[in-house]
Protein backbone atom coordinates (compact mmCIF):
# COMPACT_ATOMS: atom_id res chain seq x y z
CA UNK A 1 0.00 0.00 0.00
CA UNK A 2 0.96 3.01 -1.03
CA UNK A 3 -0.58 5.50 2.07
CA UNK A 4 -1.98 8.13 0.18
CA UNK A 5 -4.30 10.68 1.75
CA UNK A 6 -6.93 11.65 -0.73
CA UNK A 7 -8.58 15.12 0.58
CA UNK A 8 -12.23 17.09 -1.80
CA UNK A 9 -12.51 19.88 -0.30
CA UNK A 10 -12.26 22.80 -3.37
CA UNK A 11 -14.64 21.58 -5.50
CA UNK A 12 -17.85 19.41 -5.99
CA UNK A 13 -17.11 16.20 -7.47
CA UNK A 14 -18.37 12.55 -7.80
CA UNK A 15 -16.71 9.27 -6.64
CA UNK A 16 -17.41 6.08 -8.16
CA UNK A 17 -15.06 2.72 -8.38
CA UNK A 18 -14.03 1.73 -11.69
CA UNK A 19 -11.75 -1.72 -11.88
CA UNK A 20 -10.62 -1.58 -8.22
CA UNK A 21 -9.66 2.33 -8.80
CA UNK A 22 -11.38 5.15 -7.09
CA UNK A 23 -12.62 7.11 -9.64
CA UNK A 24 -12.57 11.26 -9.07
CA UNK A 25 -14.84 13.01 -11.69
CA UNK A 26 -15.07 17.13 -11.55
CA UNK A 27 -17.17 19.05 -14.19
CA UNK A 28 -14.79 19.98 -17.29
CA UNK A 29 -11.40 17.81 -16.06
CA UNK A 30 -10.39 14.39 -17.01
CA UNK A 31 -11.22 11.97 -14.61
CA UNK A 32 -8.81 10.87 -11.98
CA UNK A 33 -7.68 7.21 -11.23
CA UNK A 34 -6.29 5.95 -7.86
CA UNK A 35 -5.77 2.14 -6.98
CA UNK A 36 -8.04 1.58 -3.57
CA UNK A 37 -4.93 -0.29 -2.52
CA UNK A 38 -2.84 3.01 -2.60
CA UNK A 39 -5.46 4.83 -0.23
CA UNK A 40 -5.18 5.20 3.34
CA UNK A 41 -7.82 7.75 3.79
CA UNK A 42 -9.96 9.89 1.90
CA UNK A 43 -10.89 13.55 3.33
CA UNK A 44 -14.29 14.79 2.01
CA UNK A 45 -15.27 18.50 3.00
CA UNK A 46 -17.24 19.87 0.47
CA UNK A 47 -20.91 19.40 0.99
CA UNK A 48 -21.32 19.08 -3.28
CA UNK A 49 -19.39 15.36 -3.27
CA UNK A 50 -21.67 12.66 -4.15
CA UNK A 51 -20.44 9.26 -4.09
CA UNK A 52 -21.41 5.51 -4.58
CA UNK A 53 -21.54 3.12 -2.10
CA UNK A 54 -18.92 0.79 -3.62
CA UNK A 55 -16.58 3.59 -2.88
CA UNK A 56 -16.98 3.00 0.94
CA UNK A 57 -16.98 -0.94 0.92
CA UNK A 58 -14.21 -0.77 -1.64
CA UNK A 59 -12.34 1.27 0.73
CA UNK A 60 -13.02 -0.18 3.30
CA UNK A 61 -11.75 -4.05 1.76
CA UNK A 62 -8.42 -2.65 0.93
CA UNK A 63 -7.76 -1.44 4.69
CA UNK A 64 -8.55 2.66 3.95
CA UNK A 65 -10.25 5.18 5.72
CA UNK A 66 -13.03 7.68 4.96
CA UNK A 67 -13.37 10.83 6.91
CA UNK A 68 -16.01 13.18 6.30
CA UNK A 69 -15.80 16.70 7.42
CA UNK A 70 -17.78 19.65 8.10
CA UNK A 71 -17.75 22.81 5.80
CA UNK A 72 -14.97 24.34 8.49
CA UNK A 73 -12.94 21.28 8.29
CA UNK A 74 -14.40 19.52 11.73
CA UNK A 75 -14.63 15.91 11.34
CA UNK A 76 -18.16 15.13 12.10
CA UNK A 77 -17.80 10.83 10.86
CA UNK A 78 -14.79 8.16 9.94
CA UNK A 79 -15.72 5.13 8.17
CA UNK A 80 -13.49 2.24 9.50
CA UNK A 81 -12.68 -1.48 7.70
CA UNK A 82 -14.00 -3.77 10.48
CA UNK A 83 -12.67 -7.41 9.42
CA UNK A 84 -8.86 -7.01 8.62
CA UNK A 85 -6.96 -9.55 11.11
CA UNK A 86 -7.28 -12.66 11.19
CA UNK A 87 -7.00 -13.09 15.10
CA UNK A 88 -9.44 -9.75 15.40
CA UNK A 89 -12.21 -11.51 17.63
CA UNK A 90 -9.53 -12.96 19.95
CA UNK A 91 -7.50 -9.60 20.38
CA UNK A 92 -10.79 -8.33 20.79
CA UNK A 93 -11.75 -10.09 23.82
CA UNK A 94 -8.58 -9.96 25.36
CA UNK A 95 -8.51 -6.04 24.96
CA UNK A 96 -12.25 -6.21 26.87
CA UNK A 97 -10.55 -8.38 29.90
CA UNK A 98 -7.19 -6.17 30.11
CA UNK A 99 -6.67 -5.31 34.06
CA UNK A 100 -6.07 -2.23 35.22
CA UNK A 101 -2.36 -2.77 36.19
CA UNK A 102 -1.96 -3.38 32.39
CA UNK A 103 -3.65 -0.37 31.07
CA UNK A 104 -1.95 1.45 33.53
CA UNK A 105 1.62 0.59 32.52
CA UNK A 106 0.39 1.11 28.84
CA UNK A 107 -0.83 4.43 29.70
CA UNK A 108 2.95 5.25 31.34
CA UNK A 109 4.42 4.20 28.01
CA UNK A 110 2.05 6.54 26.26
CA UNK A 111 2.24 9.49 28.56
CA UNK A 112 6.47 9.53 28.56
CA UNK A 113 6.49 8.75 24.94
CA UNK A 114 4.13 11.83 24.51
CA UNK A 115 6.18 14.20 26.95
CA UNK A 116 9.77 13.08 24.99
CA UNK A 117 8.36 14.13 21.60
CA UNK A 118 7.16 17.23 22.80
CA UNK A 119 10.50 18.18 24.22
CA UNK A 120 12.30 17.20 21.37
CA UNK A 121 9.94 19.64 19.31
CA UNK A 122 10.78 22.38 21.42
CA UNK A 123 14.32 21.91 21.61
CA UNK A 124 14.28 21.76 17.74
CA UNK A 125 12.43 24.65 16.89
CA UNK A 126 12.57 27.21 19.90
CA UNK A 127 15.88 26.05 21.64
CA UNK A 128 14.59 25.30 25.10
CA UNK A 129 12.81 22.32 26.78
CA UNK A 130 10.19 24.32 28.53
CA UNK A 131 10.93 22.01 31.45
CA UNK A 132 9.19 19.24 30.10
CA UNK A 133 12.31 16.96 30.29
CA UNK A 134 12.17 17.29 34.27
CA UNK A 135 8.84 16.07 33.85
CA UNK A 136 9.14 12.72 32.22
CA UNK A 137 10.88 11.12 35.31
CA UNK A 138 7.91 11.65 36.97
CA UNK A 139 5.41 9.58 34.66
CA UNK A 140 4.90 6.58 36.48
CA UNK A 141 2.21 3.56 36.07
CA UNK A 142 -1.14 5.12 35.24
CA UNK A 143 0.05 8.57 34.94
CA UNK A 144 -1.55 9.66 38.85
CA UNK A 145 0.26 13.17 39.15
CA UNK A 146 -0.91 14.28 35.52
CA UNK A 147 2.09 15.12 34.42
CA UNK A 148 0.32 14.57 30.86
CA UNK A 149 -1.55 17.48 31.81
CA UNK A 150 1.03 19.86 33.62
CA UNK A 151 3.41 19.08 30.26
CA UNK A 152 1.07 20.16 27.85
CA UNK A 153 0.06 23.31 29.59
CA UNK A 154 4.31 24.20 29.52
CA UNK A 155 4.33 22.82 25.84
CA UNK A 156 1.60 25.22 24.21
CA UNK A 157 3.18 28.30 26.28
CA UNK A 158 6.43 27.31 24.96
CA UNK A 159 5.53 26.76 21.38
CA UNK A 160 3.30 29.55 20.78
CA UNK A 161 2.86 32.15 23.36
CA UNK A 162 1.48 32.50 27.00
CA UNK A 163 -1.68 33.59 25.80
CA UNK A 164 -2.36 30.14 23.31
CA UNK A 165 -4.94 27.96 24.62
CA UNK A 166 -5.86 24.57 23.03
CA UNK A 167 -9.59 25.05 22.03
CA UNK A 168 -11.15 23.28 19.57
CA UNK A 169 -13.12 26.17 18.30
CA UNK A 170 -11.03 29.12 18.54
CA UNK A 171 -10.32 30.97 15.28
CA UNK A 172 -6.69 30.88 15.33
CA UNK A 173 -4.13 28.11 14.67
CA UNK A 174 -6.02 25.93 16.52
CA UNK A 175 -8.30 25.51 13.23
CA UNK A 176 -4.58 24.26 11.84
CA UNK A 177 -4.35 22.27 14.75
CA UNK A 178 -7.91 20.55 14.30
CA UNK A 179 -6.98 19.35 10.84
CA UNK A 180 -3.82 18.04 11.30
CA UNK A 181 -5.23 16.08 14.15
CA UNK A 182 -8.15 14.99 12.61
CA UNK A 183 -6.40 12.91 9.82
CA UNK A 184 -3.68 11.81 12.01
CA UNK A 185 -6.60 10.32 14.09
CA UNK A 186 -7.99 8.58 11.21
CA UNK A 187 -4.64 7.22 10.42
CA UNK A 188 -4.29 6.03 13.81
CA UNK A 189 -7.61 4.34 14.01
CA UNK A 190 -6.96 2.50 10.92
CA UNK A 191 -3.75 0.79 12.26
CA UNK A 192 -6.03 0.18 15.67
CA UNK A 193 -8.24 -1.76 13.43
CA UNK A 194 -5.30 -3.54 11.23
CA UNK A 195 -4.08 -5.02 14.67
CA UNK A 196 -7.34 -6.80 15.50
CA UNK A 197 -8.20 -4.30 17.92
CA UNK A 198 -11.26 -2.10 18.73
CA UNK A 199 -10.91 2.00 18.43
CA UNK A 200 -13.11 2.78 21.14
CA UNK A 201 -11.68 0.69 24.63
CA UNK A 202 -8.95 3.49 25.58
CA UNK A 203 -6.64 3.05 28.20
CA UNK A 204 -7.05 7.02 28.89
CA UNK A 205 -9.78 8.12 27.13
CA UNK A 206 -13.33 6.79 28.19
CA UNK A 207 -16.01 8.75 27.05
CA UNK A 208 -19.35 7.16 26.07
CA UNK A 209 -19.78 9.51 23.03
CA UNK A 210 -16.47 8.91 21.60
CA UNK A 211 -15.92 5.90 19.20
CA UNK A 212 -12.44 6.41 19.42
CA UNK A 213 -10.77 6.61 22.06
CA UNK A 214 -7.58 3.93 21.73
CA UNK A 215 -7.02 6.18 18.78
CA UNK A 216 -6.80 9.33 20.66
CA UNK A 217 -4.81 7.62 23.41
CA UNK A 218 -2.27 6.00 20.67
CA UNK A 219 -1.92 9.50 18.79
CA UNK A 220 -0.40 11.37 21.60
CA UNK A 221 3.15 11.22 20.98
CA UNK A 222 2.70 11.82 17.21
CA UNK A 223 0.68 15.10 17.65
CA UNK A 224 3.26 17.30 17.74
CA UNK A 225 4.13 15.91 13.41
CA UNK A 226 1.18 18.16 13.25
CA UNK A 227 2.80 20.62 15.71
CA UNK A 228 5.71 20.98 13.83
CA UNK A 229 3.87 21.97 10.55
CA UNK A 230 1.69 24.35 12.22
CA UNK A 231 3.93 26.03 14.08
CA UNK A 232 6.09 26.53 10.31
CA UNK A 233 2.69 28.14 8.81
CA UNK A 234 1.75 30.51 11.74
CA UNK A 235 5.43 31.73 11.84
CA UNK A 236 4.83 32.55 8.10
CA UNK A 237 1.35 33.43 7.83
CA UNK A 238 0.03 34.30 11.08
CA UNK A 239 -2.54 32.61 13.25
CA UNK A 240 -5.46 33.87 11.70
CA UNK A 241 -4.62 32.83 7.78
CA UNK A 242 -7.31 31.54 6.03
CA UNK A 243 -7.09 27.39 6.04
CA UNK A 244 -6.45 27.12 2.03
CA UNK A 245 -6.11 24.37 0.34
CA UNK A 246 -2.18 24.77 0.07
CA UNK A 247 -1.60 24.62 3.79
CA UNK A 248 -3.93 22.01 4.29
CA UNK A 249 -1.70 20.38 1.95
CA UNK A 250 1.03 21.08 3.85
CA UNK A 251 -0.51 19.60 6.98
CA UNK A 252 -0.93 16.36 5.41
CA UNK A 253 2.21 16.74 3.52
CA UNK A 254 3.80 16.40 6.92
CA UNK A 255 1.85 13.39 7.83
CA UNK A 256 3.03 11.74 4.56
CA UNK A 257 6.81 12.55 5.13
CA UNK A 258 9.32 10.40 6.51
CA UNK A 259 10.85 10.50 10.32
CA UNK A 260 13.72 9.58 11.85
CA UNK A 261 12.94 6.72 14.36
CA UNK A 262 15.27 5.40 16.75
CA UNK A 263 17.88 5.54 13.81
CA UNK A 264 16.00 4.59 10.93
CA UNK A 265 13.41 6.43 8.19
CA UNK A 266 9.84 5.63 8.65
CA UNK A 267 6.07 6.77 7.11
CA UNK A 268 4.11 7.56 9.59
CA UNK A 269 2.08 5.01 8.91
CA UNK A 270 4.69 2.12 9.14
CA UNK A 271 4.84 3.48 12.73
CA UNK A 272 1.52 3.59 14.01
CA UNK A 273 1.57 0.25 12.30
CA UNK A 274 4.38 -1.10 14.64
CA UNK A 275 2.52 1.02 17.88
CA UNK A 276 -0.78 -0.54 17.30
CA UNK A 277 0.65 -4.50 17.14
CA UNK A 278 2.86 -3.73 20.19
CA UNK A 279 0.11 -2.72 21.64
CA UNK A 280 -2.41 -4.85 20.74
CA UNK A 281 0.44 -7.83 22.41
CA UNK A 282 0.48 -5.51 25.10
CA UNK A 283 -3.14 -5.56 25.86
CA UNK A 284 -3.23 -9.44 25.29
CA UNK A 285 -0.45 -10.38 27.65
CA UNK A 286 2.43 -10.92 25.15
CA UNK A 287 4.51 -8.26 26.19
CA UNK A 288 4.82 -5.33 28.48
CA UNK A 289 5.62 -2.34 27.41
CA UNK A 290 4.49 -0.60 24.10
CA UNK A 291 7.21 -0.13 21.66
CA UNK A 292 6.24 3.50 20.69
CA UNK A 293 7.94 4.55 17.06
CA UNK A 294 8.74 8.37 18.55
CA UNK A 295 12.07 9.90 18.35
């Protein structure tokens, strides 16, 4: 597979399968042709896409994705492929009878991976560690002094100003942030579901409304990919720019690049591919500690 993120946003189109390919028509160009095997996700925002329903089951058999988002680029739904290991029902069942202790130490892995890549990224790009580096001594087994919490609120300070606050709907570069987060999310979910596991039994997260929380607990340490890339278009464009089509680009663009990992070049995808198996042996009694493809 190829990974490719397929994003509609500019322009109405229709979406049909033709031999295996996705098939992207628009009024007055020549059709488009993308093997469903290349696709990791597709990214529909504009409201004027029409599409068959052998688009999503065709996706959905070669292990993709498909995200739909609101007119301000929310995701409001994520289409997931449901049978794609061939242990799934057994991983499932042990991921329903994990104890505590072994969410606990899963959620330490998480939580220090999370804090390291954070203070890497502020090294990197604003030359100090915003103290986050004293704080990842202190993650211990289940996370009970927060530090998750008390790292994050040094991390936004540090990478964008005193004033920053994460919020979801703020008009600033938190609209960037939203994005970028979004499709890693959907990237993440689909490697949660390639390892025979089930998106919405966090180790963190538990909330009845969200169908996803492994995938927001897994995507911590790779948020700040996003970061990195939105911190590079509000330095050049200001937090207020308007969310084009070429700096969503550039989001995913960063997604799609490759990272150094303990030594070696990876996609992202190859790692959350790695996370979500050691994991998923993790949460089945295999091993005990995740193996976490972060810097």
């Amino acid at each position: 597979m190829t990974d490719r993120i397929i994003e509609i946003a500019d322009v109405p189109a229709r979406l049909r399968v033709d031999l295996g390919r996705l098939a992207i028509e628009v009024k007055d160009r020549e059709p488009v042709f993308i093997p469903l095997q290349e696709i990791a996700a597709i990214v529909v925002s504009n409201q004027a896409v029409s599409l068959s329903q052998s688009v999503l089951s065709g996706l959905a058999e070669a292990g993709g994705v498909f995200v739909a988002m609101s007119e301000n680029f929310l995701p409001i739904a994520m289409l997931l492929p449901l049978d794609v290991h061939s242990t799934q029902s057994a991983r499932m069942t042990k991921q329903l009878e994990a104890t505590e202790p072994t969410k606990e130490r899963a959620l330490q892995s998480i939580v220090r991976a999370q804090v390291r890549a954070q203070w890497l990224l502020l090294d990197e790009v604003v030359l100090t560690k915003g103290g986050l580096d004293d704080l990842l001594s202190r993650v211990h087994s289940g996370d009970p002094e927060n530090i998750e919490a008390q790292a994050a609120a040094r991390y936004w300070k540090a990478l964008f100003s005193d004033q920053f606050r994460r919020d979801r709907d703020a008009f600033d570069q938190n609209r960037f942030l939203n994005y970028g987060y979004a499709v890693l999310r959907a990237a993440t979910a689909r490697a949660i579901c390639g390892a025979g596991l089930h998106p919405s039994l966090g180790v963190q997260h538990h909330n009845q409304y969200n169908a996803f929380c492994l995938a927001d607990d897994l995507m911590e340490p790779y948020r700040p990919i996003v970061d990195r890339a939105v911190l590079r278009i509000v330095d050049r464009d200001g937090p207020q720019a308007e969310l084009t089509r070429e700096l969503r680009g550039e989001i995913i663009g960063a997604l799609l690049g490759r990272h150094r990992v303990r030594g070696t070049d990876r996609t992202l995808f190859d790692a959350l591919s790695r996370s979500a198996s050691s994991l998923a042996r993790v949460l089945t009694g295999e091993d005990r500690d995740i193996e976490l493809w972060v810097p």
